[in-house]
Protein backbone atom coordinates (compact mmCIF):
# COMPACT_ATOMS: atom_id res chain seq x y z
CA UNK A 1 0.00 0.00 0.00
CA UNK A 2 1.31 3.28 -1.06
CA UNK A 3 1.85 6.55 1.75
CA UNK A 4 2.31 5.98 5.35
CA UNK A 5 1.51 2.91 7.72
CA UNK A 6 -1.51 4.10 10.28
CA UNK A 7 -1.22 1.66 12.85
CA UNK A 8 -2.18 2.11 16.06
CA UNK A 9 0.15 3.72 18.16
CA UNK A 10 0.45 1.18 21.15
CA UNK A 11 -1.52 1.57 24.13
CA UNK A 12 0.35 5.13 25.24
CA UNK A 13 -1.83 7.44 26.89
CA UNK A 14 -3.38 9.60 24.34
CA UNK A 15 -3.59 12.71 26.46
CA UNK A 16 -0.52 12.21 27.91
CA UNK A 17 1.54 12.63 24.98
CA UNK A 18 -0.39 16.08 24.31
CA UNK A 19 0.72 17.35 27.67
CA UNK A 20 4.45 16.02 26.48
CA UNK A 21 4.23 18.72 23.16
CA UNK A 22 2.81 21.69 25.77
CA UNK A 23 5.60 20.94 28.09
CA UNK A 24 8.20 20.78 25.14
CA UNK A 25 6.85 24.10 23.58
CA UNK A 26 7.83 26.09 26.45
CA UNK A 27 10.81 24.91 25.93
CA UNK A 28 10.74 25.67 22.62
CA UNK A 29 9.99 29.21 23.15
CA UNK A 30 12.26 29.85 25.68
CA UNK A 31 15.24 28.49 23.08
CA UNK A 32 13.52 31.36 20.70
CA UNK A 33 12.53 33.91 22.95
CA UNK A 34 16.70 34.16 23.69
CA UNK A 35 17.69 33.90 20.35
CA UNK A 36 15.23 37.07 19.32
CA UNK A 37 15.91 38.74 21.90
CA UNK A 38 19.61 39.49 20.97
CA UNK A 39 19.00 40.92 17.50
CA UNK A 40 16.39 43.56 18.82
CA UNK A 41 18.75 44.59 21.23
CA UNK A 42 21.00 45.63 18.73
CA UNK A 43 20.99 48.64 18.36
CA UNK A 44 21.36 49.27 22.21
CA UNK A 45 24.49 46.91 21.91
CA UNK A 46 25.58 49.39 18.66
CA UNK A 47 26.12 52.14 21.09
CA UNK A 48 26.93 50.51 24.42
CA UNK A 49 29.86 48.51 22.87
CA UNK A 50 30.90 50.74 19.42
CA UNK A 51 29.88 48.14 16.72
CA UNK A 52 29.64 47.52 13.34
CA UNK A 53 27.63 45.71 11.67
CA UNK A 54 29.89 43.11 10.91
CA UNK A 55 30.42 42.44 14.64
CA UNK A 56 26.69 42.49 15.12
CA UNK A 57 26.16 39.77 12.86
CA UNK A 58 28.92 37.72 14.53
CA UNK A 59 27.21 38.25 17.55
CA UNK A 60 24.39 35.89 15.61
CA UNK A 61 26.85 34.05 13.20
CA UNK A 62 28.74 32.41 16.34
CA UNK A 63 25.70 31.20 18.37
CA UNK A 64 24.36 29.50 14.93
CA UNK A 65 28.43 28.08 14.08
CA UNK A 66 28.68 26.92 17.55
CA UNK A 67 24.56 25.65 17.57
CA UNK A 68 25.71 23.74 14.00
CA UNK A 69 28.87 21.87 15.41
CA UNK A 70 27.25 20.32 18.28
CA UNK A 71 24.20 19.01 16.38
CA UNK A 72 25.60 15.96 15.34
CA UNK A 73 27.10 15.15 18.65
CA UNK A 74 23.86 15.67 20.55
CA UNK A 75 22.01 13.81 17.80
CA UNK A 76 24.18 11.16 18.52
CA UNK A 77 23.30 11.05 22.62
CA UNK A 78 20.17 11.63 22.02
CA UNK A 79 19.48 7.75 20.16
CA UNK A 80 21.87 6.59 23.07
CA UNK A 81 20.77 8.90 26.49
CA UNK A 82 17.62 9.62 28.17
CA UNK A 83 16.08 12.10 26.33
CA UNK A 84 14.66 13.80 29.29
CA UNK A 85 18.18 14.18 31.13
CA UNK A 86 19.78 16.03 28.02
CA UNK A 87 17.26 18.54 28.25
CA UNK A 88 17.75 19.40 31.28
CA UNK A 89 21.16 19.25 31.36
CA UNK A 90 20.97 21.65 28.02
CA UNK A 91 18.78 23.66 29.79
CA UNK A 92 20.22 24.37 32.73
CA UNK A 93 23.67 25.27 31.15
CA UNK A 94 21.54 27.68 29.45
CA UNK A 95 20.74 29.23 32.86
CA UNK A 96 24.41 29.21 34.00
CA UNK A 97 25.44 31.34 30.47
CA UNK A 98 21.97 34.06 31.18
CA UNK A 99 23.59 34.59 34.77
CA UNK A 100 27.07 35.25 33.14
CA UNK A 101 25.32 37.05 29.77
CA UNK A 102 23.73 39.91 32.70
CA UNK A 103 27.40 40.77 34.47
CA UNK A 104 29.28 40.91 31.09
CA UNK A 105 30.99 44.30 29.81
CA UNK A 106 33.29 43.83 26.90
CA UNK A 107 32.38 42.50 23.59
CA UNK A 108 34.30 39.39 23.23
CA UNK A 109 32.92 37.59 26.42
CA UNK A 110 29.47 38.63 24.97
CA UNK A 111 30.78 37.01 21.72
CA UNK A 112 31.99 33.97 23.61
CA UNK A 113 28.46 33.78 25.96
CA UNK A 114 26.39 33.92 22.66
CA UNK A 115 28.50 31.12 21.13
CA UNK A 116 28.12 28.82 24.10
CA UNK A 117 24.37 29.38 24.28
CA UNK A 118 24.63 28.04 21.02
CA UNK A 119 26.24 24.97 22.65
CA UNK A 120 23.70 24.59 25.38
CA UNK A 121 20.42 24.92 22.87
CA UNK A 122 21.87 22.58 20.56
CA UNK A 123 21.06 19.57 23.17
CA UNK A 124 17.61 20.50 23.01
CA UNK A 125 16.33 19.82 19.13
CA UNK A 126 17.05 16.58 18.36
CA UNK A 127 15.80 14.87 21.66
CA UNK A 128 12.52 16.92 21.81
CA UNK A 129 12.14 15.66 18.36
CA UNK A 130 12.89 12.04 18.67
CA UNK A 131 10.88 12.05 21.90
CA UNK A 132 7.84 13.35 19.72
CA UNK A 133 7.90 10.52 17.61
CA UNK A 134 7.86 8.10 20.17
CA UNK A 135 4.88 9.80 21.69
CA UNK A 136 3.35 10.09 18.25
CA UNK A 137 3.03 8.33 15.62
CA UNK A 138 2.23 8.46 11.81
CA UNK A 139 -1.57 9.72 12.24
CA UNK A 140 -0.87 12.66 14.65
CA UNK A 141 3.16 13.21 13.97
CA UNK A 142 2.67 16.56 11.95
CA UNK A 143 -0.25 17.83 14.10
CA UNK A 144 1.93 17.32 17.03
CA UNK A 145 5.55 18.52 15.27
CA UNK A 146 3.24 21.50 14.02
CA UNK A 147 2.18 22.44 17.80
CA UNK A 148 5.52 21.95 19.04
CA UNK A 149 7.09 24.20 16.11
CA UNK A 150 4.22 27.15 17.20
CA UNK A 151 6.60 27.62 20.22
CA UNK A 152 9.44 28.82 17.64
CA UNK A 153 7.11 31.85 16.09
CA UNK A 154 5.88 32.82 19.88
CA UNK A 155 9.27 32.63 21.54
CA UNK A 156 10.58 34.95 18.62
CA UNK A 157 7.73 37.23 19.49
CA UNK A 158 7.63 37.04 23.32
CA UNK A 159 11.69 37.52 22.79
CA UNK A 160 11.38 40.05 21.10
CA UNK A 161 8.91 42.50 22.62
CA UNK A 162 10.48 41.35 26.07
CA UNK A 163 13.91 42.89 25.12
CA UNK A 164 12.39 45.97 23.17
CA UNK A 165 10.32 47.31 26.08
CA UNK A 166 13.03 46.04 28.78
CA UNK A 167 16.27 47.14 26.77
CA UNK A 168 14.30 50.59 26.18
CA UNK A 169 13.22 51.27 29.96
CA UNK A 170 16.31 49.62 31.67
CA UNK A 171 19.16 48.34 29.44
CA UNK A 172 19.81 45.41 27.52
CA UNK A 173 20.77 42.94 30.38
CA UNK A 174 16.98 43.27 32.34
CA UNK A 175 15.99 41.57 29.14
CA UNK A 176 18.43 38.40 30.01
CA UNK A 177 17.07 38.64 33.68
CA UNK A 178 13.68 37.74 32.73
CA UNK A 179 14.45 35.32 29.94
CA UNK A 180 16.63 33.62 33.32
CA UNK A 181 13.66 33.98 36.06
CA UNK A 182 11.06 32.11 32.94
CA UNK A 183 14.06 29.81 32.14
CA UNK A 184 13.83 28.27 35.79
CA UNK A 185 10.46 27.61 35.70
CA UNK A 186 10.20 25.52 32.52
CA UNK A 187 13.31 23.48 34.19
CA UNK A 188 11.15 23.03 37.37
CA UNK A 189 8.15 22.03 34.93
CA UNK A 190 10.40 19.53 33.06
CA UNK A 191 11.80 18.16 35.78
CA UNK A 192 8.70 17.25 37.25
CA UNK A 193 6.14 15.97 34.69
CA UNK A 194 8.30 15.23 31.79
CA UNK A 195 8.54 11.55 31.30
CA UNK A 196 11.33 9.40 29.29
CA UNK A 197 9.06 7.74 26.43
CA UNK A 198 10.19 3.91 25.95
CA UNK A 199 12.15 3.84 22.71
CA UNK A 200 10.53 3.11 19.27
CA UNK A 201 6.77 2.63 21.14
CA UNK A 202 5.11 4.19 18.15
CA UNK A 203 6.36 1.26 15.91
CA UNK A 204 4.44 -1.47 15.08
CA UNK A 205 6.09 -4.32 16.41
CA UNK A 206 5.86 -6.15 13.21
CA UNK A 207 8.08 -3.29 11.30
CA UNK A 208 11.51 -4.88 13.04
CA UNK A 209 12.94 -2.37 14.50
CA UNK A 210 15.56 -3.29 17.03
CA UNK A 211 15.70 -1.77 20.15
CA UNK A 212 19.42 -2.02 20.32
CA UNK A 213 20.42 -0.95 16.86
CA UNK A 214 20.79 2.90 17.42
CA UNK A 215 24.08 1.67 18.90
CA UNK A 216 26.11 2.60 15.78
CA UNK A 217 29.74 4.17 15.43
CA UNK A 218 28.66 8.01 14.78
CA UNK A 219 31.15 7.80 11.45
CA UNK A 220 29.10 4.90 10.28
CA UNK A 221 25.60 6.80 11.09
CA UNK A 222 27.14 9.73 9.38
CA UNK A 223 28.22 7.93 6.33
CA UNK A 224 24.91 6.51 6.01
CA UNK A 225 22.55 9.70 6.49
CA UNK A 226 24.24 11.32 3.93
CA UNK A 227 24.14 8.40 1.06
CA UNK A 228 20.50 8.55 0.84
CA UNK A 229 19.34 11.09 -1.70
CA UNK A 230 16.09 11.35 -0.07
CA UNK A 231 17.59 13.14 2.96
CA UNK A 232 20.67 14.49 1.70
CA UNK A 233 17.56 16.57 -0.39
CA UNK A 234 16.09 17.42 3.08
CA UNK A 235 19.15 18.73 4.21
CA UNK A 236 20.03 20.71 0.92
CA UNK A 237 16.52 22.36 1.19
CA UNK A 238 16.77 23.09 5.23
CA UNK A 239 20.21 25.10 4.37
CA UNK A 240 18.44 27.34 1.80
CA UNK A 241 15.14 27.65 3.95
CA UNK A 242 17.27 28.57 6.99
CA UNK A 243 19.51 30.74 5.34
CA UNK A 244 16.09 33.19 4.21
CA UNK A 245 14.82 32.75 8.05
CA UNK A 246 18.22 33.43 10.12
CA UNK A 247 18.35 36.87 7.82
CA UNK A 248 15.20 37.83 8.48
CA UNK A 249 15.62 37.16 12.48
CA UNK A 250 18.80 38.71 12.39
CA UNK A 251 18.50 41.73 10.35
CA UNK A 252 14.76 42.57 9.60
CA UNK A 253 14.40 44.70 13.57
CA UNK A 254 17.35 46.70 12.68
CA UNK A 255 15.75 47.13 9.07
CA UNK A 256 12.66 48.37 10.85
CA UNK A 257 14.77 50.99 13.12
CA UNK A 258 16.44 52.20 10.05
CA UNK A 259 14.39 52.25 6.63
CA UNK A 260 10.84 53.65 8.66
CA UNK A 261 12.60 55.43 11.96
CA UNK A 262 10.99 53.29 14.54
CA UNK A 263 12.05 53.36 18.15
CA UNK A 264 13.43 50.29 19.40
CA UNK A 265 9.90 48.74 21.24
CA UNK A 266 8.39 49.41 17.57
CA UNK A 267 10.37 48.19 15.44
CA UNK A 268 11.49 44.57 18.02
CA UNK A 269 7.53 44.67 17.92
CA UNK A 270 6.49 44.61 14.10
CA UNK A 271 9.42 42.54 12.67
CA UNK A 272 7.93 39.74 15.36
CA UNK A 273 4.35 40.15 15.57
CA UNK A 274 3.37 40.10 11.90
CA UNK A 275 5.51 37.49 10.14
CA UNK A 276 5.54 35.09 13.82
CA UNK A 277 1.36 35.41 14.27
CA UNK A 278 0.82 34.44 10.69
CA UNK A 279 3.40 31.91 10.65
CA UNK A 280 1.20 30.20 13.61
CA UNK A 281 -1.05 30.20 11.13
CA UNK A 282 0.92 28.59 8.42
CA UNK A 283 1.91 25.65 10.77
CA UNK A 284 -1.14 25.23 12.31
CA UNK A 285 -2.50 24.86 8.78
CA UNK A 286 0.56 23.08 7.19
CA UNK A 287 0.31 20.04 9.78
CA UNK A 288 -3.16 19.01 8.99
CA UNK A 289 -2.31 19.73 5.38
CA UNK A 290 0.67 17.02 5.76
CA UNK A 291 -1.20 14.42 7.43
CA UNK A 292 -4.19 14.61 4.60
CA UNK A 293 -1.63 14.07 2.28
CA UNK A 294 0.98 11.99 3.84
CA UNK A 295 -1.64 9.25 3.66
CA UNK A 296 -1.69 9.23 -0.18
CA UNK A 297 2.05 9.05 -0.81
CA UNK A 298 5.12 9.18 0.92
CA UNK A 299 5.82 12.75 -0.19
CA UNK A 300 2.83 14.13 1.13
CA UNK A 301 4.64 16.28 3.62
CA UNK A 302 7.54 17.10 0.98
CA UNK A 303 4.81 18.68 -1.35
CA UNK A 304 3.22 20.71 1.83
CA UNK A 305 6.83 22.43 2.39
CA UNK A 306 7.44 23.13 -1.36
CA UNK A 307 3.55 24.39 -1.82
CA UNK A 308 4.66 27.11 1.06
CA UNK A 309 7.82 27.89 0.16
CA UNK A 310 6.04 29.04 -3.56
CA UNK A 311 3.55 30.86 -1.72
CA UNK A 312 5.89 32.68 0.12
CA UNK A 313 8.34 34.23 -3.14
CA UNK A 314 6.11 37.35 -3.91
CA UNK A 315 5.80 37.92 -0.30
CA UNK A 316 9.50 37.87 0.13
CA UNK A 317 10.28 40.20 -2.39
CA UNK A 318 7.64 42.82 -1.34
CA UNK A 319 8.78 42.62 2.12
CA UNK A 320 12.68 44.10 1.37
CA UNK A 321 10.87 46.53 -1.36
CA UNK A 322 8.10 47.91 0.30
CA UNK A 323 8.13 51.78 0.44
CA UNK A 324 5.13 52.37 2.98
CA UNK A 325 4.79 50.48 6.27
CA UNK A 326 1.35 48.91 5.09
CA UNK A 327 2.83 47.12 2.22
CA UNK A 328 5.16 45.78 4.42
CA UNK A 329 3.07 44.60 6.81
CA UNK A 330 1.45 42.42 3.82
CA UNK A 331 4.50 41.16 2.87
CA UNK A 332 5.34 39.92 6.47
CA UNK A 333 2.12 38.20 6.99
CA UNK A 334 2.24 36.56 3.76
CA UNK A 335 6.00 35.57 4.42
CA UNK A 336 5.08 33.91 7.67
CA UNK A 337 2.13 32.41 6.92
CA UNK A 338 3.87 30.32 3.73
CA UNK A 339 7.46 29.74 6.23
CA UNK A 340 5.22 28.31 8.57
CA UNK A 341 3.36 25.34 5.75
CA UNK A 342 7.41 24.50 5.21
CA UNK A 343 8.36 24.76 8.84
CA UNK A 344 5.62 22.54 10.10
CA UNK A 345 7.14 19.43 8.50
CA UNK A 346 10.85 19.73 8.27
CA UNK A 347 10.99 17.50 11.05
CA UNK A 348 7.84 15.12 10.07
CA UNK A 349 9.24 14.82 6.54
CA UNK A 350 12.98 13.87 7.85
CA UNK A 351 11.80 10.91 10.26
CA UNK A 352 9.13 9.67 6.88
CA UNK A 353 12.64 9.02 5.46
CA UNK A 354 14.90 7.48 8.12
CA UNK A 355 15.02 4.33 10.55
CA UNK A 356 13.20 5.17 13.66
CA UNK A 357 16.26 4.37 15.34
CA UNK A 358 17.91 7.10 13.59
CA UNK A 359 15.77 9.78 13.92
CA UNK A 360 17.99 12.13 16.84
CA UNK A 361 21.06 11.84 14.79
CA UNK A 362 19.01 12.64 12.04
CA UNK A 363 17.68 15.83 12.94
CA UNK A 364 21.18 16.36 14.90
CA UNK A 365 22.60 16.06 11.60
CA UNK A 366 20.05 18.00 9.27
CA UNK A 367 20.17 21.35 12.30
CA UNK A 368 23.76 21.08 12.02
CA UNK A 369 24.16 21.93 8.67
CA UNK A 370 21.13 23.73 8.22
CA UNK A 371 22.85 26.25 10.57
CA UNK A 372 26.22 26.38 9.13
CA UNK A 373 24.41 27.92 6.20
CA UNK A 374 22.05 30.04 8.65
CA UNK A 375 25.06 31.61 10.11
CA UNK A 376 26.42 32.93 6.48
CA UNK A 377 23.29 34.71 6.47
CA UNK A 378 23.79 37.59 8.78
CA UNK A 379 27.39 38.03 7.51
CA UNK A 380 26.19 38.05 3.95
CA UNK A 381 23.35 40.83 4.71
CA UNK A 382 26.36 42.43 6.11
CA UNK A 383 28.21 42.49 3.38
CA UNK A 384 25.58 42.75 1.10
CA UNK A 385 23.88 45.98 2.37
CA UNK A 386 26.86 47.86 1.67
CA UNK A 387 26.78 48.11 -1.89
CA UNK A 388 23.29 47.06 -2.71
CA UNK A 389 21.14 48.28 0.65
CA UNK A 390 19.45 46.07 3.22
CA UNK A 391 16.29 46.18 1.50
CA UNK A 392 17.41 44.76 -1.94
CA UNK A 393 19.31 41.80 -0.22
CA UNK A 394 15.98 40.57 1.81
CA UNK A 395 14.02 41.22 -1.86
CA UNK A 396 16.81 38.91 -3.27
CA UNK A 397 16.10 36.02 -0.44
CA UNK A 398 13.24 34.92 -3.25
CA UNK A 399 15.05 33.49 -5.05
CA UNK A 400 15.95 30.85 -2.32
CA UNK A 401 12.85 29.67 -2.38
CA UNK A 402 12.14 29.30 -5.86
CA UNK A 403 15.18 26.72 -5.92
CA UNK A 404 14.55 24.71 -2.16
CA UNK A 405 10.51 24.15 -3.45
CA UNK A 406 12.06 22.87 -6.89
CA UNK A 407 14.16 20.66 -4.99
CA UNK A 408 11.55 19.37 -2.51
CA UNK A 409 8.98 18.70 -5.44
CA UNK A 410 12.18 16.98 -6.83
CA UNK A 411 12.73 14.88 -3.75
CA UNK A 412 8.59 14.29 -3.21
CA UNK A 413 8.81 12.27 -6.68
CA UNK A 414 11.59 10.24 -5.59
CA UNK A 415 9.78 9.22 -2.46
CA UNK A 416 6.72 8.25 -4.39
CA UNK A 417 8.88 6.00 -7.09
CA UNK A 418 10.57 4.63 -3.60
CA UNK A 419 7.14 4.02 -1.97
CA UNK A 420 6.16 2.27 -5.83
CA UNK A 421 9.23 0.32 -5.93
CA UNK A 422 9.16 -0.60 -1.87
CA UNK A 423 5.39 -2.29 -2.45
CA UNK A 424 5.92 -3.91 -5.83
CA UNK A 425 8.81 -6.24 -3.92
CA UNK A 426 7.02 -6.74 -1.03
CA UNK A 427 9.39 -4.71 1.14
CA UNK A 428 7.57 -2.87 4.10
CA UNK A 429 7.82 0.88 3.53
């Protein structure tokens, strides 16, 4: 049978593993809400510390670098370790670099902080995610994935109006006190209700999976991951897709402040609340989308992400262009709305294509890389706005997207022909 097996999902507790995404989104927004919350306070951090923009955007570039090279080792302990205990652990190093990120005064140990953040937040990703999938399986994965990626458009809004009206009343570190005091209290949360899901428990039995075969050599998982064309595909398309989003988290507040003259709370206000509301929306919409289509073919989810990624061109290019406030406010809500379709399955559409045993490494793997390329962006925009202005280089993001939804329509044919091939042998798929 072509699409998606729609087994039932074992006998876990089906409201249990809804509490499990509302738990996991506040940690998801907290990861956000910090992340935001450094590029609206740059222009306080222009002044306070005599910056460029070059050393703004490495403020950005070395918490995504440093994010990227610890993906695939946290990937790694996350098929091996509790799940639950890396997330913490993540989590409360986070804590420990907030404390030290509020008594800093020179540049490079803000630098250094922001890199090792990076370090800390890259524990969290691919456990949440492989945790999800055990709690959920085929019939509710991109619902749930969806819910759970919500948390990244509200943390990048509650992030970002947090540090705008705190960095404007009382300096840029009370904005890193209160992202600390909320910080505690998801650990608390997490350290009380969050349970360890057994491994694999929204597998069928019958599929085969091994409950000891995640124990792989990392070079041999590597090797692997990246000889299937299917996900190598994935990955290509994450890099582009991230690329477009880290500029626009990066640069588009400082845009704001500059291009229309808004005061800090303004413009950390509308380059959140637009594009991060709407893309709710979009991955709200995107995950019931997926899971319609997912059970027609195996690239169900694949055609969601390109379908949104095409929606989104002209509202890219309007967005950098826009002369008047009120076309880019369209622009922005269009934008978000079509990121969020792709966003809601990145994740779904990466564990459709590799062994359940697989999937942390996976996703350590795919965020890894996808962030290398997200940490050119700022850097590039940089660069960029120089000689051709800010606005022109977010116009030219487009073009991203035209070639990441070619490539996932691309990669949504192959699955289908695998799927084809896969039933025609008998081979489960």
């Amino acid at each position: 049978m072509d699409g998606i097996s729609t087994a039932p999902e074992h006998t876990m507790q089906s409201s249990y593993k809804w509490c499990v995404i509302a738990m996991l989104w506040f940690a998801c927004f907290l990861n956000y809400a910090d992340r935001q919350a450094i590029f609206v306070l740059f222009p306080l951090l222009r002044v306070h510390f005599h910056l460029s923009d070059m050393q703004l955007a490495l403020l950005g570039s070395s918490f995504m670098w440093t994010y990227a090279g610890f993906g695939l080792v946290t990937g790694w302990l996350g098929d091996w370790c509790s799940r639950k205990m890396l997330i913490l652990a993540g989590l409360l190093f986070w804590l420990g670099i907030t404390g030290a990120t509020i008594i800093t005064h020179k540049y490079w140990q803000l630098s250094l902080l922001r890199a090792l953040s990076g370090m800390s937040e890259a524990i969290y990703f691919p456990a949440a995610m492989s945790m999800i999938s055990d709690y959920h399986g085929p019939a509710t994965r991109s619902r749930a994935m969806a819910l759970h990626q919500s948390a990244v458009y509200a943390g990048t809004v509650g992030g970002g109006v947090l540090a705008s009206l705190l960095g404007e009343r009382f300096g840029w570190r009370s904005s890193f006190i209160g992202l600390g005091a909320l910080g505690l209290s998801v650990f608390f949360v997490l350290f009380l209700f969050l349970k360890e899901p057994q491994r694999y428990r929204s597998i069928p039995e019958r599929s085969g999976v091994s409950r000891h075969s995640a124990r792989i050599a990392v070079r041999d998982i590597l090797a692997d991951t990246l000889a299937a064309p299917l996900v190598l595909r994935l990955i290509v398309a994450f890099i582009g897709a991230n690329f477009v989003a880290m500029i626009f988290m990066v640069w588009l507040p400082s845009f704001l402040f500059r291009k229309f003259h808004m005061s800090l709370s303004m413009a950390g206000f509308n380059a959140t609340i637009y594009l991060q509301v709407a893309s709710v929306a979009g991955v709200l919409f995107g995950g019931v989308l997926a899971d319609m289509l997912a059970r027609r073919d195996r690239g169900g989810r694949m055609k969601t992400q390109a379908f949104g990624l095409l929606a989104g061109v002209a509202f890219l290019f309007l967005t950098g262009w826009a002369l008047s406030l009120q076309l880019l406010v369209a622009g922005m809500i269009g934008f978000g709305f079509s990121k969020g379709i792709y966003d809601s399955n990145i994740w779904a559409s990466l564990h459709d294509v590799v062994p359940p045993e697989r999937r942390a490494v996976a996703v350590g793997i795919m965020n890894s890389l996808g962030w290398i390329g997200g940490g050119v962006a700022p850097l590039a925009v940089a660069a960029g706005s120089r000689r051709f202005g800010m606005g022109d280089c977010l116009s030219a993001t487009s073009l991203v997207y035209v070639v990441v939804a070619a490539i996932l329509l691309w990669n949504a044919r192959h699955a289908i022909r695998e799927t084809s091939h896969r039933a025609q042998t008998k081979l489960p798929t």
